[in-house]
Protein backbone atom coordinates (compact mmCIF):
# COMPACT_ATOMS: atom_id res chain seq x y z
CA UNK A 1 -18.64 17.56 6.70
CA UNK A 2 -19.34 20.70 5.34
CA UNK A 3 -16.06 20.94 2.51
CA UNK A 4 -15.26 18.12 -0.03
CA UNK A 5 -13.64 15.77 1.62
CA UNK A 6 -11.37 12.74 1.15
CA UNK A 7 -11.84 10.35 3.43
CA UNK A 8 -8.54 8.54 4.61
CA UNK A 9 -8.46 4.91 5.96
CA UNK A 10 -5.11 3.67 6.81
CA UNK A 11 -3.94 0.61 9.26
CA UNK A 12 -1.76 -2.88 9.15
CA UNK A 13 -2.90 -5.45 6.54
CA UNK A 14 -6.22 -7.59 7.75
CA UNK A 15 -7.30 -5.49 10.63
CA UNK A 16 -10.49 -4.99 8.71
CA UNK A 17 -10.09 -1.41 6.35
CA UNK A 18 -11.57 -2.72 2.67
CA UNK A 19 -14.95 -4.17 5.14
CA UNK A 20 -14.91 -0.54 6.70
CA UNK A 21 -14.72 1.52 3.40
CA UNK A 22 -17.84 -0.08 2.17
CA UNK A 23 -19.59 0.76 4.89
CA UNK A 24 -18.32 4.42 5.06
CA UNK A 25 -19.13 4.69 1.17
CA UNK A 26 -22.59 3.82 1.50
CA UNK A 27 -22.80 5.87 4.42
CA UNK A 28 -21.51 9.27 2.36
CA UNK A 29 -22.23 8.10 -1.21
CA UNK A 30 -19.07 7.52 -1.91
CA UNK A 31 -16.56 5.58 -4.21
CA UNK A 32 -13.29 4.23 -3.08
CA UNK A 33 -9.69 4.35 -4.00
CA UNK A 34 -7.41 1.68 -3.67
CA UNK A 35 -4.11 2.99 -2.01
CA UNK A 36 -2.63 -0.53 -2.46
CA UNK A 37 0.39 -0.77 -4.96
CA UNK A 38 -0.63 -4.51 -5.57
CA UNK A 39 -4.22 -4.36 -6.05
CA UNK A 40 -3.07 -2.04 -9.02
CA UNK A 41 -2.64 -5.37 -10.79
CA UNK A 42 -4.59 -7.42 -12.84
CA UNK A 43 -4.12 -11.30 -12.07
CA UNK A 44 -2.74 -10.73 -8.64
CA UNK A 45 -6.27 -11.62 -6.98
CA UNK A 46 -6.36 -13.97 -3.60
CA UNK A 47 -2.94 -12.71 -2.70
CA UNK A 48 -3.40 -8.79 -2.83
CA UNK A 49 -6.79 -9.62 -0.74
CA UNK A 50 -8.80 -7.35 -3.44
CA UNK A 51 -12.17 -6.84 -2.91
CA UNK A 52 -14.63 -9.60 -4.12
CA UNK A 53 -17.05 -9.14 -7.09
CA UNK A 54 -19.92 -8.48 -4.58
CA UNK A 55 -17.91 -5.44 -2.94
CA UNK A 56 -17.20 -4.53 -6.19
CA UNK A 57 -20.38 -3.93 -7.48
CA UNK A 58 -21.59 -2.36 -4.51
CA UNK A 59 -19.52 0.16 -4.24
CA UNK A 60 -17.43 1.52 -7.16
CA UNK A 61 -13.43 1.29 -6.63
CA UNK A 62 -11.10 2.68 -8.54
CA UNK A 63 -7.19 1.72 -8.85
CA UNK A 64 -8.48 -2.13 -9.00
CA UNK A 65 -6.87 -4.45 -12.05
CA UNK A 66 -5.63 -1.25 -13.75
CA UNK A 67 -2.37 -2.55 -14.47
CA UNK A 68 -0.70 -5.78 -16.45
CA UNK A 69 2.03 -6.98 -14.42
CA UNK A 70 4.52 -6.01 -16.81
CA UNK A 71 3.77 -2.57 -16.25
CA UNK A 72 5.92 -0.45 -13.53
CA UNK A 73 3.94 2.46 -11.56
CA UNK A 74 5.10 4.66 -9.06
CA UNK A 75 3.22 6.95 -6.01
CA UNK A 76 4.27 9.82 -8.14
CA UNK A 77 1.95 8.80 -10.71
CA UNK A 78 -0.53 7.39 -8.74
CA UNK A 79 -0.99 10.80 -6.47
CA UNK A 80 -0.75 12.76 -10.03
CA UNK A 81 -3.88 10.13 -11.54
CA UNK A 82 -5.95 10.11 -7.88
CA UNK A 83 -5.95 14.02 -8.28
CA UNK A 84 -7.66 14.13 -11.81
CA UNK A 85 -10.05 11.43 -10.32
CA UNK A 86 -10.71 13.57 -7.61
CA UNK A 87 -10.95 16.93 -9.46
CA UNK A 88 -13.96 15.08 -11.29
CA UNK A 89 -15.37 13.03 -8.64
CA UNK A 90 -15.73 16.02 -6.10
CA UNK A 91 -18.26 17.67 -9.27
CA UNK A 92 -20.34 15.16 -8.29
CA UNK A 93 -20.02 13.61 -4.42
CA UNK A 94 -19.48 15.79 -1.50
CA UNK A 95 -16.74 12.79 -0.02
CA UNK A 96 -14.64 9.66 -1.34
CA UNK A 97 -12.54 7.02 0.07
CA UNK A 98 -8.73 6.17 -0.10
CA UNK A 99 -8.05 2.75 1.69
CA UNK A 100 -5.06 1.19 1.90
CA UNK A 101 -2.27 -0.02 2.94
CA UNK A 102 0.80 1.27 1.06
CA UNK A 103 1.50 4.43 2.91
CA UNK A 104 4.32 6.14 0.55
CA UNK A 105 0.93 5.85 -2.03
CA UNK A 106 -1.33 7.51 1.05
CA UNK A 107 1.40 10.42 1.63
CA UNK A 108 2.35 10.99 -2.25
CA UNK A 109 -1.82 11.83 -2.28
CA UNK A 110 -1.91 13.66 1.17
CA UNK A 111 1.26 15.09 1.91
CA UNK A 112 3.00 15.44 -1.99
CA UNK A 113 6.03 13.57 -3.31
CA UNK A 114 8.38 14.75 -5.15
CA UNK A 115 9.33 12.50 -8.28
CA UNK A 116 10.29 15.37 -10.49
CA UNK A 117 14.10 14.33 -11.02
CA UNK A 118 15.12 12.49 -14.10
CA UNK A 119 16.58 8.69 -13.27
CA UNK A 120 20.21 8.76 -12.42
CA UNK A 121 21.54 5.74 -14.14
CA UNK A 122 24.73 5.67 -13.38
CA UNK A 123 24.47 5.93 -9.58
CA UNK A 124 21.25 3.29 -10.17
CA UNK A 125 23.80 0.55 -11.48
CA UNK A 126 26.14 1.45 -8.51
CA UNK A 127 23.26 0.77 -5.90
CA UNK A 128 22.21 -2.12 -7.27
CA UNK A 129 25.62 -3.36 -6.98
CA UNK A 130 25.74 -2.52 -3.61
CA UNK A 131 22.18 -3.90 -3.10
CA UNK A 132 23.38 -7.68 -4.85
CA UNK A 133 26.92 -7.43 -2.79
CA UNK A 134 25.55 -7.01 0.80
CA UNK A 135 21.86 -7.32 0.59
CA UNK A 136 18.98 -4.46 1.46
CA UNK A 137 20.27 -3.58 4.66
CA UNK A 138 23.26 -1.94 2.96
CA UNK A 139 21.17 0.53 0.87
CA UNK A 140 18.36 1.26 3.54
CA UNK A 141 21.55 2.28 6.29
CA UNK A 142 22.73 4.92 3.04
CA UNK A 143 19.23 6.01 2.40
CA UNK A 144 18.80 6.33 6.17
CA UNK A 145 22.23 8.43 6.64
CA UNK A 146 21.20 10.87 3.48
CA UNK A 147 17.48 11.71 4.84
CA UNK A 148 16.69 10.04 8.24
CA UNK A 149 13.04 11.51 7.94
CA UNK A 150 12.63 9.56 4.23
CA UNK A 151 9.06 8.51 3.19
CA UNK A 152 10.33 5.67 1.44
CA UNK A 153 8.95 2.07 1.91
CA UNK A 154 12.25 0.80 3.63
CA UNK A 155 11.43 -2.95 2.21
CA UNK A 156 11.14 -2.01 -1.20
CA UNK A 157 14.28 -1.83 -2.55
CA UNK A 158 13.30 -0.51 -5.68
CA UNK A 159 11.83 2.73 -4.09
CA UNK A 160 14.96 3.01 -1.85
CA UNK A 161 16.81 3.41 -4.64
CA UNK A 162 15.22 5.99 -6.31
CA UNK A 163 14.83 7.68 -2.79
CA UNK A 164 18.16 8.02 -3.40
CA UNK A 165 18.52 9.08 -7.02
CA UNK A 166 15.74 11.82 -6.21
CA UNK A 167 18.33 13.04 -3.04
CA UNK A 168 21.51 13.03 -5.51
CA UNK A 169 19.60 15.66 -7.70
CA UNK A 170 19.60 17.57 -5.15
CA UNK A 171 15.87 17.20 -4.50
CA UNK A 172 13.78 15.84 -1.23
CA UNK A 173 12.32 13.04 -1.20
CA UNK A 174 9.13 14.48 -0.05
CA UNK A 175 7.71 17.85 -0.68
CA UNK A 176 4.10 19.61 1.35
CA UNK A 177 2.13 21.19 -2.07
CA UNK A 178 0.07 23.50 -1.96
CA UNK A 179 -3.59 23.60 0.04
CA UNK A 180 -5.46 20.98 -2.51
CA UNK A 181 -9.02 22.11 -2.93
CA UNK A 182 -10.64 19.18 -0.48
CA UNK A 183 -10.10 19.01 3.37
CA UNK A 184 -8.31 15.45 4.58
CA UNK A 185 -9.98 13.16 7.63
CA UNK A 186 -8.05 10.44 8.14
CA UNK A 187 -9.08 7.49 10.59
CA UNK A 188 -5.95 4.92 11.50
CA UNK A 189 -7.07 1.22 12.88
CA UNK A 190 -6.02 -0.38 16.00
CA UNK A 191 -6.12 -3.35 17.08
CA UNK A 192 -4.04 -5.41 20.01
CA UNK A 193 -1.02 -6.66 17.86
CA UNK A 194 -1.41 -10.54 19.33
CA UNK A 195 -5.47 -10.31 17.65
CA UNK A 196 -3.80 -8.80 14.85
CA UNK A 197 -1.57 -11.61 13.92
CA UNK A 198 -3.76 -14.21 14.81
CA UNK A 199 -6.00 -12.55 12.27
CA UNK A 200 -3.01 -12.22 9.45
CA UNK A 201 -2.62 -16.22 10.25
CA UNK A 202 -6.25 -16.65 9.66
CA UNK A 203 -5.79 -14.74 6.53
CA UNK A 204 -2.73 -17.13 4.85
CA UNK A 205 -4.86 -20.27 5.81
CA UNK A 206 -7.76 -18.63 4.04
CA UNK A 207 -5.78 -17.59 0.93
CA UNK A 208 -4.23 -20.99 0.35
CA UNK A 209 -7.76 -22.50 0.63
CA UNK A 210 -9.03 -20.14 -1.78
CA UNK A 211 -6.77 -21.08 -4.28
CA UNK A 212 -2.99 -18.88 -4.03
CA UNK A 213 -1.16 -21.93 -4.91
CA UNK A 214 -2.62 -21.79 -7.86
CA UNK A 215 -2.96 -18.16 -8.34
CA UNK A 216 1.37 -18.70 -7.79
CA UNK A 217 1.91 -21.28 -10.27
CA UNK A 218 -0.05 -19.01 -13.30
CA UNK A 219 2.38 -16.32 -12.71
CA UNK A 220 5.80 -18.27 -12.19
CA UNK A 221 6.74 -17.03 -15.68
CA UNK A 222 6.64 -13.62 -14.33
CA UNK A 223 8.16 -13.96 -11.12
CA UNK A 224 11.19 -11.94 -11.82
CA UNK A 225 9.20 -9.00 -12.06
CA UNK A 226 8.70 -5.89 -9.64
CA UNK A 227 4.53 -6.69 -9.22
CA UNK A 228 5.58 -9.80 -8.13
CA UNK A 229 7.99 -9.37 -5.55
CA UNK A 230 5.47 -9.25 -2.70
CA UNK A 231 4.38 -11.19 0.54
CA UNK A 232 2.96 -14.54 -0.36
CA UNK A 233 4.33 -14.64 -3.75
CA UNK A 234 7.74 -14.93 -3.25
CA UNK A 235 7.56 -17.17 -0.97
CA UNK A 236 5.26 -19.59 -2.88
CA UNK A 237 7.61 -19.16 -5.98
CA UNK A 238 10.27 -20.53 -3.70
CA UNK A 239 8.48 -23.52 -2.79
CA UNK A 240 7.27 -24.01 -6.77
CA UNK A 241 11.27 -23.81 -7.72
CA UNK A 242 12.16 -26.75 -4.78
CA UNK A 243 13.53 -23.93 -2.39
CA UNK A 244 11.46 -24.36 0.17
CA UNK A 245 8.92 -27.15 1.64
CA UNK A 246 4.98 -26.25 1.15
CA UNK A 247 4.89 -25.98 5.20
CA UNK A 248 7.74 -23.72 5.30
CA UNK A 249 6.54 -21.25 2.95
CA UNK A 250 3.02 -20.83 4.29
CA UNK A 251 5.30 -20.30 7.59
CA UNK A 252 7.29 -17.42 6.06
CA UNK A 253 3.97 -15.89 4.44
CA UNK A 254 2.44 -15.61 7.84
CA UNK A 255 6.01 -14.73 9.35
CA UNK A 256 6.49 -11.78 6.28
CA UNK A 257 2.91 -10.41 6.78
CA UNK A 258 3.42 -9.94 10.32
CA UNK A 259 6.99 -8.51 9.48
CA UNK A 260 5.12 -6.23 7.00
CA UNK A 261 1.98 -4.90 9.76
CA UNK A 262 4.63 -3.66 12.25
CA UNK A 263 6.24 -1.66 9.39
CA UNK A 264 2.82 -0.57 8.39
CA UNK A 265 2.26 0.34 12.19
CA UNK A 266 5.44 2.19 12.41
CA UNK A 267 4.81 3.89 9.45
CA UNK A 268 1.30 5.00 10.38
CA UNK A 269 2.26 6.64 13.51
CA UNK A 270 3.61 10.00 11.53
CA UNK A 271 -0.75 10.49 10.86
CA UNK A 272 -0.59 12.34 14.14
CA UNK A 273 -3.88 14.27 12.67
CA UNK A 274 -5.49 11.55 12.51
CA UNK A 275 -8.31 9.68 14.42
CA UNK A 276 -7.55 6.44 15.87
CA UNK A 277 -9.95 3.70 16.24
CA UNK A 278 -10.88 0.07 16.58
CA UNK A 279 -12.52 -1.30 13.54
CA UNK A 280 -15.74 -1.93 15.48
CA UNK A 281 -16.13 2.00 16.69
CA UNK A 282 -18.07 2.13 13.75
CA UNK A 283 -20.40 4.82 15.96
CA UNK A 284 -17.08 7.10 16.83
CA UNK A 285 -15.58 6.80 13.91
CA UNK A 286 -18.64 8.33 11.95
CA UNK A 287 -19.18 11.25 14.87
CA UNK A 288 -15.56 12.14 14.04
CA UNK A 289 -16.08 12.36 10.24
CA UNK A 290 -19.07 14.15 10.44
CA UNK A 291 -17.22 16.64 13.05
C-alpha cells in the first residue's frame, strides 16, 4: 500500500471479521474501529459479541464501551468522530481497520451521509403513529416509495424515520463528499449461507452459556431503550416478562440473527469495489491489500 489507507472489513454477523482484523492489524500495525452500533455500548458485552479482554489488549480498538446506554448516537456522528480519529491516527500508522457489521455506519465513513437537516417533529409524531398503527412494514414501503436507493437500515425503525425526515427537508439521504485524504480497500466475507447459520446457531448456544441470560436480566430496567432493541435482547426480555418460553426465545435469537445476516448480505452487495473472500484466504486477502 503505498497511500494511507483504511482498511475495510465488512460481512454477515459470525462469519469470522473481529478474528480477521486482529490478524490484519498486527500484520500492518494497525488499530481497529468498531463499525458496530452496539458494541458502542458499555454493558452490552456477550450479546454484541465484543472483542474479549485478550483481543483487546492486543490490538487497540476504538468505538468499544464508549457509550452508556442511555445515550443515543447516530452514523452521522460516528463518520464525523472516525474522521478526527483518522486525521490523527494516519500521523502516525500508514493503515487502520474498520470492522463491522452495521453497514449505514461503514457507508456514513466511506461513502458520506448526510444528517445535516434539523429533526422534523411534527412529521416524526405522524410516523410513529403510522409505525404503532400498522407495524414497520408500513414506514419501510413509504421510505422505499420516497428513495428506493435509501442507505437506511430497513429494520431499524428509528433510522427509517429519520431517513424520512432528512428526505422531507428536501435533502438525500446519502451524499458522495469529497476525495478524503486516505485511499479505501475494502474486503467483504463469504461464506456458504447453510455454514453460515450453522455457525450463528453455534454462536446463541455459546452466548447463553457464557452468561446472556444474565447479561438480559441486569438491563431489564432499560429495555425500553433504543441500545437495547437488538437481536438477543429483545427476545430474552420477552421471555424475562413471561412472553415467551426460555426454548422459544433462544429459537427466535437464532431465527432473528439469521434474519439479520441475509440483510447484512443484501446490504453488502452495493461494495462492488470491493474484494471478496472466504475468511480462511488469509494469503489472497493480504496480496490484494498490499496490491
Amino acid at each position: 500500500m503505498s497511500a494511507k489507507t483504511l482498511i475495510v472489513i465488512a460481512g454477515p454477523t459470525a462469519i469470522g471479521k473481529s478474528s480477521l482484523a486482529l490478524k490484519l492489524a498486527k500484520e500492518f500495525g494497525s488499530e481497529i474501529i468498531s463499525a458496530d452500533s452496539r458494541q458502542l455500548y458499555r454493558k452490552l458485552n456477550i450479546g454484541t459479541a465484543k472483542p474479549s479482554k485478550e483481543e483487546l489488549e492486543q490490538v487497540k480498538h476504538h468505538f468499544i464501551d464508549s457509550l452508556d446506554v442511555q445515550e443515543d448516537y447516530s452514523a452521522g456522528q460516528f463518520a464525523r468522530d472516525c474522521n478526527k480519529l483518522l486525521e490523527d491516527a494516519f500521523k502516525e500508522r500508514d493503515a487502520m481497520i474498520l470492522c463491522g457489521g452495521s453497514g449505514l455506519y461503514i457507508d456514513a465513513l466511506v461513502k458520506g451521509f448526510d444528517t445535516a437537516s434539523e429533526a422534523n417533529l411534527p412529521l416524526r409524531e405522524e410516523l410513529n403513529a403510522l409505525l404503532e398503527k400498522e407495524g414497520i412494514e408500513a414506514i419501510r414501503k413509504k421510505l422505499l416509495n420516497q428513495d428506493p436507493e435509501t442507505q437506511a437500515e430497513l429494520d431499524n425503525p428509528r433510522r427509517i424515520i429519520r431517513a424520512l425526515e432528512i428526505l422531507a427537508s428536501g435533502q438525500k439521504n446519502t451524499e458522495t463528499k469529497g476525495s478524503p485524504s486516505y485511499q479505501v480497500k475494502g474486503i467483504v466475507l463469504e461464506m456458504e449461507r447453510e455454514q453460515l447459520y450453522e455457525r450463528i446457531n453455534a454462536r446463541v448456544d455459546q452466548m447463553m452459556e457464557d452468561g446472556l441470560l444474565e447479561e438480559v436480566k441486569s438491563l431489564l430496567s432499560y429495555q425500553k431503550l433504543n441500545a437495547l432493541q437488538t437481536v438477543g435482547y429483545k427476545e430474552l426480555f420477552s421471555f424475562l416478562n413471561e412472553e415467551l418460553s426460555l426454548e422459544e426465545a433462544i429459537a427466535k435469537i437464532k431465527q432473528h440473527s439469521r434474519n439479520y445476516a441475509k440483510r447484512q448480505i443484501t446490504w453488502n452487495k452495493r461494495y462492488e469495489e470491493f474484494g471478496r473472500f472466504q475468511a480462511a484466504d488469509y494469503a489472497e486477502i493480504i496480496k490484494f491489500l498490499k496490491n
